[in-house]
PDB file of N, CA and C in Angstrom:
ATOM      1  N   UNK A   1     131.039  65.066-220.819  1.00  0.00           N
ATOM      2  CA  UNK A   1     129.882  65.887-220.582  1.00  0.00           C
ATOM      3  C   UNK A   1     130.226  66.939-219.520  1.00  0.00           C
ATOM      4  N   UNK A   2     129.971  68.280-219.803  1.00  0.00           N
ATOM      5  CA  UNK A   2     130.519  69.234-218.894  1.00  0.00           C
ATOM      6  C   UNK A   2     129.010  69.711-217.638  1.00  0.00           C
ATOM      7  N   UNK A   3     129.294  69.441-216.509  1.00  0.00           N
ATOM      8  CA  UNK A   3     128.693  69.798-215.103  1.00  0.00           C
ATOM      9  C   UNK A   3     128.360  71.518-215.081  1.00  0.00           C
ATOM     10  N   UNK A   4     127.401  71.745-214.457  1.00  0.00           N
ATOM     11  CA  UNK A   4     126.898  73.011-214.147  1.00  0.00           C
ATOM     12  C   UNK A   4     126.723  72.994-212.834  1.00  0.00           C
ATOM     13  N   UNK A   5     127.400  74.140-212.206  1.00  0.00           N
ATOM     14  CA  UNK A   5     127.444  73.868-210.817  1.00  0.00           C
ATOM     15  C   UNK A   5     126.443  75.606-210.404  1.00  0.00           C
ATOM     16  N   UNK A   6     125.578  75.258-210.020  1.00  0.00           N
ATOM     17  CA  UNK A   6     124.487  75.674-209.530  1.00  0.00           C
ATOM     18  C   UNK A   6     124.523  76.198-207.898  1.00  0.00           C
ATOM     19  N   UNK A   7     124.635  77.647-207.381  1.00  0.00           N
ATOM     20  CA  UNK A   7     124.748  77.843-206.042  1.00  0.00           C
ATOM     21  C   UNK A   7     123.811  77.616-205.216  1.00  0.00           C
ATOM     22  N   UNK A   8     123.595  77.040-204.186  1.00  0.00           N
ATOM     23  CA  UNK A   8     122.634  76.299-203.573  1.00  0.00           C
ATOM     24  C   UNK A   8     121.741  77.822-202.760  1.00  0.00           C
ATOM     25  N   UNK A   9     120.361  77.491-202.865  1.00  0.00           N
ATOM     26  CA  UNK A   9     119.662  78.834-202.462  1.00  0.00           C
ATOM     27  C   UNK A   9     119.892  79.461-201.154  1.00  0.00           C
ATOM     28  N   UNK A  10     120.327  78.195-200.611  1.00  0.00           N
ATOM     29  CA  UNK A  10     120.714  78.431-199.005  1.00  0.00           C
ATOM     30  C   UNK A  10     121.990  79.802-198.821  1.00  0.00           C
ATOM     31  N   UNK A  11     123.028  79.299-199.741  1.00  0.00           N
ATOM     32  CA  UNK A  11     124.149  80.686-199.826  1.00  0.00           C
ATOM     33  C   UNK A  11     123.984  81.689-200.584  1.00  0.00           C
ATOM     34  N   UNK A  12     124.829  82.721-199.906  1.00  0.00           N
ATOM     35  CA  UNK A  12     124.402  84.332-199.921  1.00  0.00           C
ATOM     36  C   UNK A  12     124.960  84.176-201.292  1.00  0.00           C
ATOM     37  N   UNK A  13     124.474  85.081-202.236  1.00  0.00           N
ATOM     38  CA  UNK A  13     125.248  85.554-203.805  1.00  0.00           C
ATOM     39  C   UNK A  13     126.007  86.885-203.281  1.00  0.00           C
ATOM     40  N   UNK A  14     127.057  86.469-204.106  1.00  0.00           N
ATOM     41  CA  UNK A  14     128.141  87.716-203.738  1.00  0.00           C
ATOM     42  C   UNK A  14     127.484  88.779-204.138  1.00  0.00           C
ATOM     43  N   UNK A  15     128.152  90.230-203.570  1.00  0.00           N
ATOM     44  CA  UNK A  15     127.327  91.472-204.026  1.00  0.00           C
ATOM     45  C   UNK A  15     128.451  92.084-205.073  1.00  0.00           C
ATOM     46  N   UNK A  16     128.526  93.601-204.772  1.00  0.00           N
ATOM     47  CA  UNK A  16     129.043  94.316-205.594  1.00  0.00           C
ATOM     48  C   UNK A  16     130.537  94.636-205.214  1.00  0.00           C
ATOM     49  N   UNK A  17     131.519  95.214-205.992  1.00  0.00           N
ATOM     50  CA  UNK A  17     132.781  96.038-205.262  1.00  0.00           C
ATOM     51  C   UNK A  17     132.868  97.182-205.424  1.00  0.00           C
ATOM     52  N   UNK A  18     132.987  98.211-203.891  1.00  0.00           N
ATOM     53  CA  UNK A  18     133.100  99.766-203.958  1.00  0.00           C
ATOM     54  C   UNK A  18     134.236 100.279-205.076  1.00  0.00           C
ATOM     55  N   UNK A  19     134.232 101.163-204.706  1.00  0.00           N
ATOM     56  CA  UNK A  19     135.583 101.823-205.346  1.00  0.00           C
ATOM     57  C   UNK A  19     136.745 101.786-204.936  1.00  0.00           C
ATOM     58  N   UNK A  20     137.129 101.022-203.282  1.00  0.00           N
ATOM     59  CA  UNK A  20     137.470 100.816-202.725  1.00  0.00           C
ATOM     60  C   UNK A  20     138.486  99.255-202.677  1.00  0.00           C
ATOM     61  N   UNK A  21     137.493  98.628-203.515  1.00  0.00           N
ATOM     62  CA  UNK A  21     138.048  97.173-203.498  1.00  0.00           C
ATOM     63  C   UNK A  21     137.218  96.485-202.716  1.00  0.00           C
ATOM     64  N   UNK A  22     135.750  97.169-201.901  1.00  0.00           N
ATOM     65  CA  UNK A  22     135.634  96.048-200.609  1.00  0.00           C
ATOM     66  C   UNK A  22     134.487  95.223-201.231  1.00  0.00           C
ATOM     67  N   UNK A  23     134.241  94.603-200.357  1.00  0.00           N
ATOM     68  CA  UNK A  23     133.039  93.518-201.160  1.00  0.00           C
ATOM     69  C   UNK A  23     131.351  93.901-200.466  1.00  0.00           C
ATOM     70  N   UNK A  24     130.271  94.251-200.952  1.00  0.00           N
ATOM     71  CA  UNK A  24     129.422  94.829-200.780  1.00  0.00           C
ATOM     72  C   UNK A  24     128.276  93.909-200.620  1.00  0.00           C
ATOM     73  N   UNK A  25     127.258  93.867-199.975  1.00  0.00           N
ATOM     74  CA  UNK A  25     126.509  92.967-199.887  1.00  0.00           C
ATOM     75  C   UNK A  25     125.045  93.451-201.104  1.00  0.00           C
ATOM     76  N   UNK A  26     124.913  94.440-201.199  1.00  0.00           N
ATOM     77  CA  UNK A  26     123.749  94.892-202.447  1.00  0.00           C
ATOM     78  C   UNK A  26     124.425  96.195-203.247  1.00  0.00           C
ATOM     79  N   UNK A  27     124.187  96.413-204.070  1.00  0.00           N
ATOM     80  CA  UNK A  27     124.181  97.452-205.368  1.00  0.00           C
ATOM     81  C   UNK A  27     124.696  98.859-204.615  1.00  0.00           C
ATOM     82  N   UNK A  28     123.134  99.200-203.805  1.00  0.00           N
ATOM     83  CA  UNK A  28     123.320 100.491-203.180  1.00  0.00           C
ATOM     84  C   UNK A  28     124.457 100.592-202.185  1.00  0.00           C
ATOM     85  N   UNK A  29     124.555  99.796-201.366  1.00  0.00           N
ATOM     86  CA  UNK A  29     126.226 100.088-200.923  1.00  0.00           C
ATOM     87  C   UNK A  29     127.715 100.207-201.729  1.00  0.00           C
ATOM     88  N   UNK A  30     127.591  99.852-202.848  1.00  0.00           N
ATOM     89  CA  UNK A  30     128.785  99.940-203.739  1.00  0.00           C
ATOM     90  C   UNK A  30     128.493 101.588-204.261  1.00  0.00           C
ATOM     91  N   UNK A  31     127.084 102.084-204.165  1.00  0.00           N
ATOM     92  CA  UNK A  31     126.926 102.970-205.065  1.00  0.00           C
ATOM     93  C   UNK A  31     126.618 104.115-204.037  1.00  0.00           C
ATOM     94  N   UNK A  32     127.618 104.841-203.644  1.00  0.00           N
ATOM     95  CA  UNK A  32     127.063 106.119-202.559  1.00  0.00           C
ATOM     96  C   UNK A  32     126.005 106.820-202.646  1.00  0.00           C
ATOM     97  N   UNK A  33     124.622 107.223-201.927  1.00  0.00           N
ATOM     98  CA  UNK A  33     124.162 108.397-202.535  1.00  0.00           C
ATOM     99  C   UNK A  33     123.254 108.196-204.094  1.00  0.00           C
ATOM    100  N   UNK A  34     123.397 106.272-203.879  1.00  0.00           N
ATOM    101  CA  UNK A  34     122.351 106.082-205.106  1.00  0.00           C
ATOM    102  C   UNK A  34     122.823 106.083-206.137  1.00  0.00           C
ATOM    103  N   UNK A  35     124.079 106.873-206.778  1.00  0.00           N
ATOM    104  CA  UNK A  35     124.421 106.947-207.989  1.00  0.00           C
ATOM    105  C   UNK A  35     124.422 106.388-209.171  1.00  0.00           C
ATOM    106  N   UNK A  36     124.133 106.344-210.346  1.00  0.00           N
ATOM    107  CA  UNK A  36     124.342 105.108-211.698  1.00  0.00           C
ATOM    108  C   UNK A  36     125.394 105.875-212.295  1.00  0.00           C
ATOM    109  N   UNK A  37     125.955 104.802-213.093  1.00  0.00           N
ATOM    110  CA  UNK A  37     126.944 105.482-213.572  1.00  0.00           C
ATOM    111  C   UNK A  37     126.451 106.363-214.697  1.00  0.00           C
ATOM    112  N   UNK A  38     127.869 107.138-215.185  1.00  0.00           N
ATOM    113  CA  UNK A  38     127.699 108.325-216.137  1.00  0.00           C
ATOM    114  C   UNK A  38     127.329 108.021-217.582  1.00  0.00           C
ATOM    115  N   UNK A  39     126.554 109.036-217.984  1.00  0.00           N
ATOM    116  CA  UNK A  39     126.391 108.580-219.374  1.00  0.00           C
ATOM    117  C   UNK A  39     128.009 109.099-219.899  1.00  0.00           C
ATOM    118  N   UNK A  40     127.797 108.462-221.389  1.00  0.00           N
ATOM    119  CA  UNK A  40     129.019 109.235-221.889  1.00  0.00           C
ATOM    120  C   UNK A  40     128.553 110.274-222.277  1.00  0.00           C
ATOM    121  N   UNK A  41     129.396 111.285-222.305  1.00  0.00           N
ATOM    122  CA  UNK A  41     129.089 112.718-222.978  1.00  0.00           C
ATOM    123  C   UNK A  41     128.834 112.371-224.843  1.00  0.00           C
ATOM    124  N   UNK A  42     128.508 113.406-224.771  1.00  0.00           N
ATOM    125  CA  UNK A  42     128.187 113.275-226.176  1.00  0.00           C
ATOM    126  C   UNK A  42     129.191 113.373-227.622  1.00  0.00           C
ATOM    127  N   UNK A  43     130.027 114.313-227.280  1.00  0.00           N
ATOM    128  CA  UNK A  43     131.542 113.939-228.022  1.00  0.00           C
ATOM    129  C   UNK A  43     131.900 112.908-228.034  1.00  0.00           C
ATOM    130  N   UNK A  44     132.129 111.765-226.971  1.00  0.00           N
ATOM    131  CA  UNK A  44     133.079 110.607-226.600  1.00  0.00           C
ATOM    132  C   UNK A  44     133.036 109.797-228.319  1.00  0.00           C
ATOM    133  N   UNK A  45     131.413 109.616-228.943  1.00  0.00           N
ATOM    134  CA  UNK A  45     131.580 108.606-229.610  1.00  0.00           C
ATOM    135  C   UNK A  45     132.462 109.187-230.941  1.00  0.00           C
ATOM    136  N   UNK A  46     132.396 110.430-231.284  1.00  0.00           N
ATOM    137  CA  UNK A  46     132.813 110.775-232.183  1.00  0.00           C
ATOM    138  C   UNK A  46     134.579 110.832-232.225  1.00  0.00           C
ATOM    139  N   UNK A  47     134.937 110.765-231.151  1.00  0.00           N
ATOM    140  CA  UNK A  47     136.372 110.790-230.391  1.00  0.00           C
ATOM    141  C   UNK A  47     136.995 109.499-230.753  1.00  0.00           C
ATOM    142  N   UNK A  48     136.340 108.402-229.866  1.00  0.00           N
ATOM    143  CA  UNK A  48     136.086 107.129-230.212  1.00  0.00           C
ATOM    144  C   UNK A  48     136.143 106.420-231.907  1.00  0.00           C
ATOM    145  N   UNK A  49     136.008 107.394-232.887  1.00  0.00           N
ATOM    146  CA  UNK A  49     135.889 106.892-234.011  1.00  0.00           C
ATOM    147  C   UNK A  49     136.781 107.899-234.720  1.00  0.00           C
ATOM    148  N   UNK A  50     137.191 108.462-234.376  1.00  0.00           N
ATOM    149  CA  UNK A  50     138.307 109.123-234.756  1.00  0.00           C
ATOM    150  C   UNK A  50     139.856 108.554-234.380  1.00  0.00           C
ATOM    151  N   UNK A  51     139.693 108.045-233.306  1.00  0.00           N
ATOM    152  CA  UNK A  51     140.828 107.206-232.527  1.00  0.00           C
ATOM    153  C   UNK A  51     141.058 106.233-233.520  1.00  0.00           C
ATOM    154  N   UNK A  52     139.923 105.681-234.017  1.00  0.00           N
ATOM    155  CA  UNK A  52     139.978 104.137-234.512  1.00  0.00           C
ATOM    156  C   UNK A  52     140.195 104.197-236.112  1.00  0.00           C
ATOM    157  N   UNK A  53     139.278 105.339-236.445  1.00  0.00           N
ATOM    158  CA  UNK A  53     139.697 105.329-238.286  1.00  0.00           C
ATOM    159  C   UNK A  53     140.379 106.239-238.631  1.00  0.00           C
ATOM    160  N   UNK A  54     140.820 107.488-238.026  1.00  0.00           N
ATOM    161  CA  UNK A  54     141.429 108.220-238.150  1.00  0.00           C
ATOM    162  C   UNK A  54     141.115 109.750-238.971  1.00  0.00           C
ATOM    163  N   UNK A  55     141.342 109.872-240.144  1.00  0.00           N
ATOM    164  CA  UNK A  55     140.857 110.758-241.240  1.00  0.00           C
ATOM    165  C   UNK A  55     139.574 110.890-241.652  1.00  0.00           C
ATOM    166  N   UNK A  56     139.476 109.213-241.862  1.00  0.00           N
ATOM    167  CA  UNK A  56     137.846 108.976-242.529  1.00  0.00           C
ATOM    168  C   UNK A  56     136.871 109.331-241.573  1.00  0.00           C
ATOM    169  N   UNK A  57     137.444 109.335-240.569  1.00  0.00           N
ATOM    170  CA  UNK A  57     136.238 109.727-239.141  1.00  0.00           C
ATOM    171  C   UNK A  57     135.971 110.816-239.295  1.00  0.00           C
ATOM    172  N   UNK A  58     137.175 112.141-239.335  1.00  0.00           N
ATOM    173  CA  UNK A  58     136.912 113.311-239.786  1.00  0.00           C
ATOM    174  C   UNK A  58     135.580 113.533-240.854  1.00  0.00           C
ATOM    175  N   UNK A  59     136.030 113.056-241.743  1.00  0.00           N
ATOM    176  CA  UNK A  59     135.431 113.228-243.148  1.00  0.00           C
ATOM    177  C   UNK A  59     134.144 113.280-242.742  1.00  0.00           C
ATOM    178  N   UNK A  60     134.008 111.639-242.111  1.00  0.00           N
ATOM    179  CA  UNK A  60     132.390 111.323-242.168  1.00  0.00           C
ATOM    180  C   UNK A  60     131.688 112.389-241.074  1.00  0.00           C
ATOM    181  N   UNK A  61     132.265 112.815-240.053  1.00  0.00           N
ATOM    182  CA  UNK A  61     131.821 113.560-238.709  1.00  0.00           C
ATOM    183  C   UNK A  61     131.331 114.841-239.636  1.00  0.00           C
ATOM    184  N   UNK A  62     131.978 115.078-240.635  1.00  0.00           N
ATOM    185  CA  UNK A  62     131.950 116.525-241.195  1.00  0.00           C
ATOM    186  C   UNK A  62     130.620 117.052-241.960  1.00  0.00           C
ATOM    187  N   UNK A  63     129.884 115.168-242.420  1.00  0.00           N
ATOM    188  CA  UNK A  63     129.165 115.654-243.283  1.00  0.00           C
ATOM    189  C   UNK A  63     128.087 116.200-242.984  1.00  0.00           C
ATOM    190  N   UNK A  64     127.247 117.296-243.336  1.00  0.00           N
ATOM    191  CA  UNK A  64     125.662 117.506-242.904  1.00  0.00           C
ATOM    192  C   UNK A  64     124.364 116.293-242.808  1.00  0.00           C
ATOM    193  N   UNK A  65     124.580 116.066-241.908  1.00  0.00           N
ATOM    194  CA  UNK A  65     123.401 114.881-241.670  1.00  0.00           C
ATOM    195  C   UNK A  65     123.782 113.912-240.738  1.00  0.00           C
ATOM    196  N   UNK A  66     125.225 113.836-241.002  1.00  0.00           N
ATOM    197  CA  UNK A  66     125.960 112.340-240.611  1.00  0.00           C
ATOM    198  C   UNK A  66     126.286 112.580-239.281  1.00  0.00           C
ATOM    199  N   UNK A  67     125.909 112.314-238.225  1.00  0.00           N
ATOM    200  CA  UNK A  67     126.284 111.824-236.796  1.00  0.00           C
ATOM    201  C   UNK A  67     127.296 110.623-236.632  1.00  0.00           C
ATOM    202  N   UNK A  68     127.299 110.514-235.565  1.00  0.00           N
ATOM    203  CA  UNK A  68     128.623 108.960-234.890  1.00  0.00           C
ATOM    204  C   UNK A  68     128.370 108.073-234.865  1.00  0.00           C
ATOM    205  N   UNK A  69     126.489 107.647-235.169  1.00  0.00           N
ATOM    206  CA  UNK A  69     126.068 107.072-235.571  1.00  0.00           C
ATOM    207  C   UNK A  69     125.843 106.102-236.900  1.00  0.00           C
ATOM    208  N   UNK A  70     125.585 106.840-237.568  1.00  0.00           N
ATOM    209  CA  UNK A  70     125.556 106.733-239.158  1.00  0.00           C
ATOM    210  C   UNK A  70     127.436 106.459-239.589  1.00  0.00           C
ATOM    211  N   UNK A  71     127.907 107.358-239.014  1.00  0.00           N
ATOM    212  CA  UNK A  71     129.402 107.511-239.196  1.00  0.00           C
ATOM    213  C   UNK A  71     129.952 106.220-238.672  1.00  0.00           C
ATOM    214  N   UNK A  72     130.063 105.834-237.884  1.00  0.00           N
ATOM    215  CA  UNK A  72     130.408 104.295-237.591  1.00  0.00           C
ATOM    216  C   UNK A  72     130.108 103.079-238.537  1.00  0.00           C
ATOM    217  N   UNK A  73     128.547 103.562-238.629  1.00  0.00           N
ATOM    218  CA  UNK A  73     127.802 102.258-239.613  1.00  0.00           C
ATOM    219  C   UNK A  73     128.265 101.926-241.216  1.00  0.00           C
ATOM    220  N   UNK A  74     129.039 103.570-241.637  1.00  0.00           N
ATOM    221  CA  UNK A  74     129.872 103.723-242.503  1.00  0.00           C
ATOM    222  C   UNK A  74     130.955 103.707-243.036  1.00  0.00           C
ATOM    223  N   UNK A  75     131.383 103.573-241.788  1.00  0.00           N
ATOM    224  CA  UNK A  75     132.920 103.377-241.276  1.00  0.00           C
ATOM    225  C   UNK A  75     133.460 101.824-241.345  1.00  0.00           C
ATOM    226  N   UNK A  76     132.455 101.068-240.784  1.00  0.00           N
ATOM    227  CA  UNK A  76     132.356  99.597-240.724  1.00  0.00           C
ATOM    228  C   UNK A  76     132.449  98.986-241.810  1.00  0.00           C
ATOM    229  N   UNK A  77     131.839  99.525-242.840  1.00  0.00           N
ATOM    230  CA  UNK A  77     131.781  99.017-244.163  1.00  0.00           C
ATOM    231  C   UNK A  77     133.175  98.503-244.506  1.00  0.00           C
ATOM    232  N   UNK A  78     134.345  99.481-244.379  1.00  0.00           N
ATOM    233  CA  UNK A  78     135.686  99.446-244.613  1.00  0.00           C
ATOM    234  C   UNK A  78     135.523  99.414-246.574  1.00  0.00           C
ATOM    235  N   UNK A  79     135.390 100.483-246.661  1.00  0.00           N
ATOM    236  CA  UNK A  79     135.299 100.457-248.616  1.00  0.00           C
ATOM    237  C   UNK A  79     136.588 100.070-249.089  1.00  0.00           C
ATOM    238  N   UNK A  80     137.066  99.926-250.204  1.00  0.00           N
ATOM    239  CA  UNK A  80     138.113  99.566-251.120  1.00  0.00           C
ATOM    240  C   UNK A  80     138.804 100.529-251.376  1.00  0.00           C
ATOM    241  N   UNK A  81     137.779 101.889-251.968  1.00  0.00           N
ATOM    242  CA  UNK A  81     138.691 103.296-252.389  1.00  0.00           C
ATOM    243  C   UNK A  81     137.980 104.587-251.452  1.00  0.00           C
ATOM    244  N   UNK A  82     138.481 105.423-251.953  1.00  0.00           N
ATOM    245  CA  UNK A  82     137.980 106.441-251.264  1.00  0.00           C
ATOM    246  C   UNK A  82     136.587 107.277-252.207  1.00  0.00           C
ATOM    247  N   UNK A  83     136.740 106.719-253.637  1.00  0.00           N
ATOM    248  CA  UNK A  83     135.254 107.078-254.178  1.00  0.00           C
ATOM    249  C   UNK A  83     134.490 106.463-253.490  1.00  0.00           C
ATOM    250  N   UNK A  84     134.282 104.930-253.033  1.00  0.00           N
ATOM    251  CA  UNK A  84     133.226 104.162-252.348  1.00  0.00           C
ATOM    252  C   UNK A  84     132.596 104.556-251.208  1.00  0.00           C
ATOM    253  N   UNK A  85     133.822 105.306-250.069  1.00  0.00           N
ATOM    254  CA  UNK A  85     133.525 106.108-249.121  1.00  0.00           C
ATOM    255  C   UNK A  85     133.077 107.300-249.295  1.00  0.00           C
ATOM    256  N   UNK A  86     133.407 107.912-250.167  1.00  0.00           N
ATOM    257  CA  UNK A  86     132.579 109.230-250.345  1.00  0.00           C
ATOM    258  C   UNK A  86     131.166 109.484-251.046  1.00  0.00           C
ATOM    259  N   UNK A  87     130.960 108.105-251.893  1.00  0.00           N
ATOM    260  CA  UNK A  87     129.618 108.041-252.417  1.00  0.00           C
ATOM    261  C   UNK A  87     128.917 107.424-251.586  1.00  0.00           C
ATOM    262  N   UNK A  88     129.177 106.847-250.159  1.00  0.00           N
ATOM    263  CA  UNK A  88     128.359 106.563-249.079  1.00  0.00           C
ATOM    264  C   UNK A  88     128.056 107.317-248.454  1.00  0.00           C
ATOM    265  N   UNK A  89     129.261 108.302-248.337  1.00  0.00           N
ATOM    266  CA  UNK A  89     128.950 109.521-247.072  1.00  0.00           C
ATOM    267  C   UNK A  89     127.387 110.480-248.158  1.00  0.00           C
ATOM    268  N   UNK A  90     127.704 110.202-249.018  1.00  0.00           N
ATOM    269  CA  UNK A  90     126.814 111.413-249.885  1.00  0.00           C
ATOM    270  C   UNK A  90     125.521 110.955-249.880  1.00  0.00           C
ATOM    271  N   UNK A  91     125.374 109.370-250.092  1.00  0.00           N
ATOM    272  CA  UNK A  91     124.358 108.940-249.974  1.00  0.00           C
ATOM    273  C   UNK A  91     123.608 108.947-248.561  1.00  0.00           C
ATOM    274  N   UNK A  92     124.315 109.124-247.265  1.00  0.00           N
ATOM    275  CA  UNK A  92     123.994 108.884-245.929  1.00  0.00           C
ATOM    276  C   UNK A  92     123.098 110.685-245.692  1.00  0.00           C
ATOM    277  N   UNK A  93     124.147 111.845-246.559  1.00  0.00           N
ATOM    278  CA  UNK A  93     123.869 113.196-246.820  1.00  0.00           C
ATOM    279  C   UNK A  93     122.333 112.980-247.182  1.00  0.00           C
ATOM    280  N   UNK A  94     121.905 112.350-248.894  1.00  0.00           N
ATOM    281  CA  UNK A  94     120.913 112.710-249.135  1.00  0.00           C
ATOM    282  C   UNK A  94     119.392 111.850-248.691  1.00  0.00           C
ATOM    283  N   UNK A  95     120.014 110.659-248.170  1.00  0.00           N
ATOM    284  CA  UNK A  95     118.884 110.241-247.179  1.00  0.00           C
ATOM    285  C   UNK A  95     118.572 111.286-245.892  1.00  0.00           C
ATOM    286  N   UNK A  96     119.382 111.985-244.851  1.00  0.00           N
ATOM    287  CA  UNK A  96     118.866 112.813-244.060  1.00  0.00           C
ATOM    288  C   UNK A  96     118.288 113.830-244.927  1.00  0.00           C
ATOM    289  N   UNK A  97     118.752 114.695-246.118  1.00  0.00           N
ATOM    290  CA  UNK A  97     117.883 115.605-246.587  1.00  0.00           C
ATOM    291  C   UNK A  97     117.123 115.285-246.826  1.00  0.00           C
ATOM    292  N   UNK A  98     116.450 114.438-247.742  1.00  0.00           N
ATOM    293  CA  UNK A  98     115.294 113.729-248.284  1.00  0.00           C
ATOM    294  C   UNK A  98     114.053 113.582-246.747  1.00  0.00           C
ATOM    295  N   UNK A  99     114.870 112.713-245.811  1.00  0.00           N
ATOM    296  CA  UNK A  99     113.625 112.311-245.052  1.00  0.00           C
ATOM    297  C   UNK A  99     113.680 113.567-243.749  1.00  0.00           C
ATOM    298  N   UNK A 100     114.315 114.269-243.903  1.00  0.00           N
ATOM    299  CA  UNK A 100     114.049 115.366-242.501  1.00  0.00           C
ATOM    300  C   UNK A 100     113.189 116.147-242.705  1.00  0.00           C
ATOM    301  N   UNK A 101     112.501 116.570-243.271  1.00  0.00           N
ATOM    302  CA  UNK A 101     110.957 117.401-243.819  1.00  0.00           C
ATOM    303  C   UNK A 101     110.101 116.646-242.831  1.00  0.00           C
ATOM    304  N   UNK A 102     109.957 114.975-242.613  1.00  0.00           N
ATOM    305  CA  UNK A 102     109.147 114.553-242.040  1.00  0.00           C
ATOM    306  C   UNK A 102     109.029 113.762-240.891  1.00  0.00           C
ATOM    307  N   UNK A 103     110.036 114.523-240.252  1.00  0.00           N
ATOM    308  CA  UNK A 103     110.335 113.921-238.986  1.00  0.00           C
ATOM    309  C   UNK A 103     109.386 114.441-237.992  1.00  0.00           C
ATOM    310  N   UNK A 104     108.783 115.749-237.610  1.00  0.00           N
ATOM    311  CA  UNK A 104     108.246 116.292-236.872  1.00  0.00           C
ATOM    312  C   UNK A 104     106.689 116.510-237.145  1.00  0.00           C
ATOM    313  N   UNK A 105     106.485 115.729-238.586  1.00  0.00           N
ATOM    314  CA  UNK A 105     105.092 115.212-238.541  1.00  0.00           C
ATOM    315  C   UNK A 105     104.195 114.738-238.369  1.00  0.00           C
ATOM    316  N   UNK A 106     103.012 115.084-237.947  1.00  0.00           N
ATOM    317  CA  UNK A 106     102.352 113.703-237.489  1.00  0.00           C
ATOM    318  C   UNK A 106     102.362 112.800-238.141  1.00  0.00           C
ATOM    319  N   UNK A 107     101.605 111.578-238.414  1.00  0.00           N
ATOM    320  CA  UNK A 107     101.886 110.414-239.457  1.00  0.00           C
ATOM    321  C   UNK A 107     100.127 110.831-239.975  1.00  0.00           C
ATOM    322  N   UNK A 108     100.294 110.578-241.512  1.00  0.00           N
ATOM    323  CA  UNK A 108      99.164 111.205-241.777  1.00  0.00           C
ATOM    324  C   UNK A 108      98.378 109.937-242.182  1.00  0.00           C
ATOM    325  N   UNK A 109      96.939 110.284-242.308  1.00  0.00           N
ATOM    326  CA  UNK A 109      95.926 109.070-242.156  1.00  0.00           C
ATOM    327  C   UNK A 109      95.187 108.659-243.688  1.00  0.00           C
ATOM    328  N   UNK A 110      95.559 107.703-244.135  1.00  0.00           N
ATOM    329  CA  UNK A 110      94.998 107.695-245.359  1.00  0.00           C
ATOM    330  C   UNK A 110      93.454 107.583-245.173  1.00  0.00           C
ATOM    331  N   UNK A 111      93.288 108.547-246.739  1.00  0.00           N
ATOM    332  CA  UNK A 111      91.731 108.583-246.994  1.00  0.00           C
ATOM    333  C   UNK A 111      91.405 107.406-247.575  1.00  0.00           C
ATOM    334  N   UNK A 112      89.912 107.103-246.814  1.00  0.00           N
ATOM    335  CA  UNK A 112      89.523 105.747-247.392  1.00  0.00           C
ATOM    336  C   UNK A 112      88.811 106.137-248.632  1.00  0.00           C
ATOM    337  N   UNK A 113      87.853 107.194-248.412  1.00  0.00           N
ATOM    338  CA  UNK A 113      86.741 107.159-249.450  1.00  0.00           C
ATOM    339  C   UNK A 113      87.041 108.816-249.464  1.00  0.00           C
ATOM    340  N   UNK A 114      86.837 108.997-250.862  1.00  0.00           N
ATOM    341  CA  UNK A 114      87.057 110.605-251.068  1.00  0.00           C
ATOM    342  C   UNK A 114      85.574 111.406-251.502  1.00  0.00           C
TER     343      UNK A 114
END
């Protein structure tokens, strides 16, 4: 039977480490000036998936609609041929055409009684 060893409330919980290496007693001292860290820029993911699939990343980055998003989720699939991948990318194409008309709509209210 494996033990859980539980820090007694009495001792301090370790804090954070600067950039420095030192050992910090709360968050904001590790973090100068308040800082959080950086978002990633907005390229990175597409970079990121280009690193990893190579060509097909291209492809998919290329299509109208398809973000790094979608492009990953497509990517993942790992198809068999390259028709399979390209009739996904097309299909990923005509779902954004299809539903982008109604993105900036309000949501409309069905009539009960006409």
């Amino acid at each position: 039977m494996r033990e859980l060893q539980v820090t007694p409330p009495d001792r301090p919980r370790l804090g954070s480490v600067d950039r420095a290496g030192r050992l910090c007693e709360t968050d904001e001292e590790a973090r100068p000036h308040g800082r959080r860290a950086k978002a990633p820029h907005p390229f990175e993911a597409g970079r990121d998936l280009v690193a990893v699939y190579g060509k097909r990343a291209v492809y998919a980055n290329s299509v109208y609609g398809v973000g790094p998003t979608t492009a990953s989720k497509i990517l993942a699939r790992m198809q068999d041929t390259e028709k399979e991948f390209l009739n996904d990318l097309f299909e990923a194409k005509l779902k954004y055409v299809t539903t982008r008309p109604y993105w900036n709509e309000p949501q409309a209210k069905p009539k009960l009684y006409s």
